[in-house]
N, C-alpha and C. Protein backbone atom coordinates (compact mmCIF):
# COMPACT_ATOMS: atom_id res chain seq x y z
N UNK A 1 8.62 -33.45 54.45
CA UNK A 1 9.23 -32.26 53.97
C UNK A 1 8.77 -31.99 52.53
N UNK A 2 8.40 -30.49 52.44
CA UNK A 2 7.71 -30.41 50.64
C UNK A 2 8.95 -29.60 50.04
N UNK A 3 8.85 -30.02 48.73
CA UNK A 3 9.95 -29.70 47.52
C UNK A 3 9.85 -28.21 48.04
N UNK A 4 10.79 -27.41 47.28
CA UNK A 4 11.47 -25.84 47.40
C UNK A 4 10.50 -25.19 45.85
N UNK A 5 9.65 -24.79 45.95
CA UNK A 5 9.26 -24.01 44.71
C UNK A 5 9.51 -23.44 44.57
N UNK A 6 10.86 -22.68 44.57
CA UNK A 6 11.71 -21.81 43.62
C UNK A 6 11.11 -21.01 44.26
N UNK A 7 11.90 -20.00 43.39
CA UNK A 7 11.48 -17.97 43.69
C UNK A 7 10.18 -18.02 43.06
N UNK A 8 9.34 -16.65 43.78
CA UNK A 8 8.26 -16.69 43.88
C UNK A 8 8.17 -15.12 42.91
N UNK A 9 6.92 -14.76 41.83
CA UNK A 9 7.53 -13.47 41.06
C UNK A 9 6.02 -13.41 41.43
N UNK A 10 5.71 -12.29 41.79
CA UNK A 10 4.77 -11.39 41.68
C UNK A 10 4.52 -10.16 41.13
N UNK A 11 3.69 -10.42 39.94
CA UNK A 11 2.83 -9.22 39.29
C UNK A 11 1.71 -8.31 39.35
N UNK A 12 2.05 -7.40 40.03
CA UNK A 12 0.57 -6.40 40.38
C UNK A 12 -0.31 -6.22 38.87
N UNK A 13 -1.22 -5.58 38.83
CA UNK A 13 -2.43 -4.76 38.06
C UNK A 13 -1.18 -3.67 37.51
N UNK A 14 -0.77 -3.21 37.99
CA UNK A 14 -0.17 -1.65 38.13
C UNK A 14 1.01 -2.04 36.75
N UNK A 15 1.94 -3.42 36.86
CA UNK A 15 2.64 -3.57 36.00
C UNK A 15 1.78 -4.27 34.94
N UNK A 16 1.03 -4.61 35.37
CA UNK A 16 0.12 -5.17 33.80
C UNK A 16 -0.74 -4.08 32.95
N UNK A 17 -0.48 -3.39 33.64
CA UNK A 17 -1.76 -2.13 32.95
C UNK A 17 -0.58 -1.25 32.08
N UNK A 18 0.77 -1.15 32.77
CA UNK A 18 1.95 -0.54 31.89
C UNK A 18 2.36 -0.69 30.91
N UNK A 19 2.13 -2.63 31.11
CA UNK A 19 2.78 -2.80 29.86
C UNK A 19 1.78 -2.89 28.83
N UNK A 20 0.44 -2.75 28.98
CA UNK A 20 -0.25 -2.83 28.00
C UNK A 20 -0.57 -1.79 27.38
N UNK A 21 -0.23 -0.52 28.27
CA UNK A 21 0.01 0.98 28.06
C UNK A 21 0.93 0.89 26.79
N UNK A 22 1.69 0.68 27.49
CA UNK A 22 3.30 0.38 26.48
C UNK A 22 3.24 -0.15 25.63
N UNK A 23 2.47 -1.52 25.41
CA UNK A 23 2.42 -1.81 23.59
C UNK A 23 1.17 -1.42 22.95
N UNK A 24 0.36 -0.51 23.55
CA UNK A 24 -0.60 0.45 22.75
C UNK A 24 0.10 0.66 21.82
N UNK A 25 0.94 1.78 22.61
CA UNK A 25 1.38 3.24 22.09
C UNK A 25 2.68 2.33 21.00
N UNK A 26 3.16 1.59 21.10
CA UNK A 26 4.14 0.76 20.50
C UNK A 26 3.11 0.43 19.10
N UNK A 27 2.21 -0.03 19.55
CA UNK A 27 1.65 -0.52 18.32
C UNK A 27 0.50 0.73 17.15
N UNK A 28 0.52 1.98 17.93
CA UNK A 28 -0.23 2.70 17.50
C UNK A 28 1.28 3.53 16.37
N UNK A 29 2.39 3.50 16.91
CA UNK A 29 3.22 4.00 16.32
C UNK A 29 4.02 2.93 14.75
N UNK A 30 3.17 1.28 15.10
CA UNK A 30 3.87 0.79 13.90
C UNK A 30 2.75 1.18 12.99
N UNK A 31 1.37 1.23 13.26
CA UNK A 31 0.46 1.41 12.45
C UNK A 31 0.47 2.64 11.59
N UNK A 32 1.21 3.44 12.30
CA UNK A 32 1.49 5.07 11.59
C UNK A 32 2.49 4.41 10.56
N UNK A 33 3.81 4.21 10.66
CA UNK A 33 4.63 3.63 9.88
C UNK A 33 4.34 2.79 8.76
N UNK A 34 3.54 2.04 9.10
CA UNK A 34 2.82 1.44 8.38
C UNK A 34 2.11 2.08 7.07
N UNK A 35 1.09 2.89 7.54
CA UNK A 35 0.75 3.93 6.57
C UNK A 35 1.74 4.68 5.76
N UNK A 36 2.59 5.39 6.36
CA UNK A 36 3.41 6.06 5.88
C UNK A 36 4.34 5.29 4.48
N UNK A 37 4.58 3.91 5.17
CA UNK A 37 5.40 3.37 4.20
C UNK A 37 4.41 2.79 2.88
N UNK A 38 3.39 2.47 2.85
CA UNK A 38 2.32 1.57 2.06
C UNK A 38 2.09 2.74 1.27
N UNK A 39 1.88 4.29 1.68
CA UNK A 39 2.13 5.29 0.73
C UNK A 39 2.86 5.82 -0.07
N UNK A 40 4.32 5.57 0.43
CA UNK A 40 5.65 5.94 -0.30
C UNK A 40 5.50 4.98 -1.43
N UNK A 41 5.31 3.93 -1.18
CA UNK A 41 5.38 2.49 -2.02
C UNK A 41 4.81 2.69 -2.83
N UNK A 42 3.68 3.14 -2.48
CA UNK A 42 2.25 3.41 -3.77
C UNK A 42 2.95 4.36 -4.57
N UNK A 43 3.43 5.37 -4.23
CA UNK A 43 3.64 6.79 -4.97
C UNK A 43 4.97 6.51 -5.57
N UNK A 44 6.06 5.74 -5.01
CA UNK A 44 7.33 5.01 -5.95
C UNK A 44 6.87 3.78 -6.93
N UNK A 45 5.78 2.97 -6.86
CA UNK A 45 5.71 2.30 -7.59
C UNK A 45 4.92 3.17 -9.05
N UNK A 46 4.19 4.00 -8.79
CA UNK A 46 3.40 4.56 -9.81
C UNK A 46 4.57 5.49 -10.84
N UNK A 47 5.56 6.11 -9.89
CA UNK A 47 6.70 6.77 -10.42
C UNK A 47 7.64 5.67 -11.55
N UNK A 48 7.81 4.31 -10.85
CA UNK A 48 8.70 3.65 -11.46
C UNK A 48 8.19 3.14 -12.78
N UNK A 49 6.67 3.05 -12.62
CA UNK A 49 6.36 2.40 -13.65
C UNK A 49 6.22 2.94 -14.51
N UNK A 50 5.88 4.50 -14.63
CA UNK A 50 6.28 5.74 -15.57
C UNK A 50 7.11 5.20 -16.12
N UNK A 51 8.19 5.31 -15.93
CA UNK A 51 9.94 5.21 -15.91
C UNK A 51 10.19 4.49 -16.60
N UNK A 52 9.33 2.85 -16.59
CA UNK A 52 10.01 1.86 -17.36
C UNK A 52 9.00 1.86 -18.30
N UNK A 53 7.46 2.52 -18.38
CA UNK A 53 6.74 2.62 -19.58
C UNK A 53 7.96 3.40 -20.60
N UNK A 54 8.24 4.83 -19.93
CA UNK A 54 8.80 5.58 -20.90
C UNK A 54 10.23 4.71 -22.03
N UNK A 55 10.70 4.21 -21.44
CA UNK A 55 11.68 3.20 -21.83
C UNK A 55 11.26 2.75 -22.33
N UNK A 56 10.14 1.63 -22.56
CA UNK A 56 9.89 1.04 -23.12
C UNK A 56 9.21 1.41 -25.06
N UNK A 57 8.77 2.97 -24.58
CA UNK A 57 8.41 3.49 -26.02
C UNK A 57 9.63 3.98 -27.01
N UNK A 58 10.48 4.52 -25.90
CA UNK A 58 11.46 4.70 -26.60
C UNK A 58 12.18 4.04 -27.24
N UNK A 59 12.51 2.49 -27.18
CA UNK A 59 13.02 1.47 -27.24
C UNK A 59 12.14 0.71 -28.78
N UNK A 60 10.91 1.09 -29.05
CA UNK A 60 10.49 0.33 -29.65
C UNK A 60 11.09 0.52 -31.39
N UNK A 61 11.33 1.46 -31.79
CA UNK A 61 11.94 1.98 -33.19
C UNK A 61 13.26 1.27 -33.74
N UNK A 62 13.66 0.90 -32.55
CA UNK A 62 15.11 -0.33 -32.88
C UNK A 62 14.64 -1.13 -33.71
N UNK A 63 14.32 -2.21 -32.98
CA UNK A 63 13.83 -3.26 -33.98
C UNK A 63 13.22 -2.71 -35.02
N UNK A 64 12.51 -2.07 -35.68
CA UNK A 64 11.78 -1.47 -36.05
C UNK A 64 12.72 -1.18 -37.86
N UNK A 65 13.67 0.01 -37.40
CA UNK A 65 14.87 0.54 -37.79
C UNK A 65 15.87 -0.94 -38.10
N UNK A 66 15.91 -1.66 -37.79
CA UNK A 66 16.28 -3.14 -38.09
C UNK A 66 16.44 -3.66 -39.16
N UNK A 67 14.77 -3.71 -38.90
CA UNK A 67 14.19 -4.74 -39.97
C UNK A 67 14.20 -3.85 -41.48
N UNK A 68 13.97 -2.18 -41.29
CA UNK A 68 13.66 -1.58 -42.65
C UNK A 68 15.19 -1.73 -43.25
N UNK A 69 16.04 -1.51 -42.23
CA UNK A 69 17.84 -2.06 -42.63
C UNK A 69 17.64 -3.13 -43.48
N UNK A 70 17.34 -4.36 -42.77
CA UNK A 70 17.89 -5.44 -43.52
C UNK A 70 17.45 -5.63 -44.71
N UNK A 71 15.82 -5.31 -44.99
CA UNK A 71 14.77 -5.21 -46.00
C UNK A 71 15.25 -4.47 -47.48
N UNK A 72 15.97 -3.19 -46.78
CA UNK A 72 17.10 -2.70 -47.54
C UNK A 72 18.21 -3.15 -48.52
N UNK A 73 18.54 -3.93 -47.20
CA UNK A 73 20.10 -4.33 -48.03
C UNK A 73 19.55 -5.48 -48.85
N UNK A 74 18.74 -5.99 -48.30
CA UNK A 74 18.62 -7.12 -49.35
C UNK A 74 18.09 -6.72 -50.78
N UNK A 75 16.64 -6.02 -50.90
CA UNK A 75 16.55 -5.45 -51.96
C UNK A 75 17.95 -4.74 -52.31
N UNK A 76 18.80 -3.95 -51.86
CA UNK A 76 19.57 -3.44 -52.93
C UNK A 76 20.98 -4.76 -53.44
N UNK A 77 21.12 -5.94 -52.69
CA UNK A 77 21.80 -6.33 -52.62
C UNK A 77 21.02 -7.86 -54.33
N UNK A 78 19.62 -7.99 -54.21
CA UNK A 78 19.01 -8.12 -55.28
C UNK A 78 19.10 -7.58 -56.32
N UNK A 79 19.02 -6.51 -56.66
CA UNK A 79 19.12 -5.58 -57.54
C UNK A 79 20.51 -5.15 -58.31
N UNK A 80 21.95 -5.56 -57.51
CA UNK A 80 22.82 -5.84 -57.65
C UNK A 80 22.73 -6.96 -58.65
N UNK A 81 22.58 -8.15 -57.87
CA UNK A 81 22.66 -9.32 -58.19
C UNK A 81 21.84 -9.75 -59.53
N UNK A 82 20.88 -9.02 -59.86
CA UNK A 82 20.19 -9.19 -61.18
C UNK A 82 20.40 -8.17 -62.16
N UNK A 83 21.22 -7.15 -61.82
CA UNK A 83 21.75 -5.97 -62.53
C UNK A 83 23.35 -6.83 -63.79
N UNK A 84 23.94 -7.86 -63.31
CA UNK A 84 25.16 -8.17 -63.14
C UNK A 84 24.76 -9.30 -64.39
C-alpha cells in the first residue's frame, strides 16, 4: 500500500501568465510612485534648505550684537573705574 500524497494543486499557463500580468502592472505602478515621490523629495528638500539657510543669516547678528554689548560695558564700565 503507497502513502496518501495529499491534495493534488494544479496550475495551468493561463494562471501563471495572470499573475505575472498582475505584478507587471503592480510593479509598473510602484515605479511611477516611485518617481513621483523621489521628486517631491527633491523639490521639498531644496525648499527646506532655503528655509533653514534663511534662518541661519538671520540669526547671525546676535552673537554679533553680543559681543559689541559686552565690549561696551566693559569699556564704559573701565572708564568709570579710572574716572573715580
Amino acid at each position: 500500500m503507497s502513502p496518501d500524497p495529499g491534495p493534488v494543486v494544479v496550475i495551468g499557463l493561463k494562471e501563471i501568465y495572470d499573475a505575472v500580468t498582475s505584478m507587471s502592472a503592480q510593479m509598473t505602478l510602484l515605479a511611477h510612485q516611485h518617481t513621483d515621490l523621489t521628486r517631491d523629495f527633491a523639490e521639498h528638500k531644496i525648499d527646506h534648505e532655503a528655509r533653514i539657510r534663511s534662518l541661519e543669516r538671520s540669526r547671525w547678528p546676535l552673537p554679533s550684537l553680543a559681543v559689541l554689548v559686552s565690549i561696551a560695558s566693559l569699556a564704559l564700565a573701565v572708564i568709570i573705574y579710572t574716572t573715580r
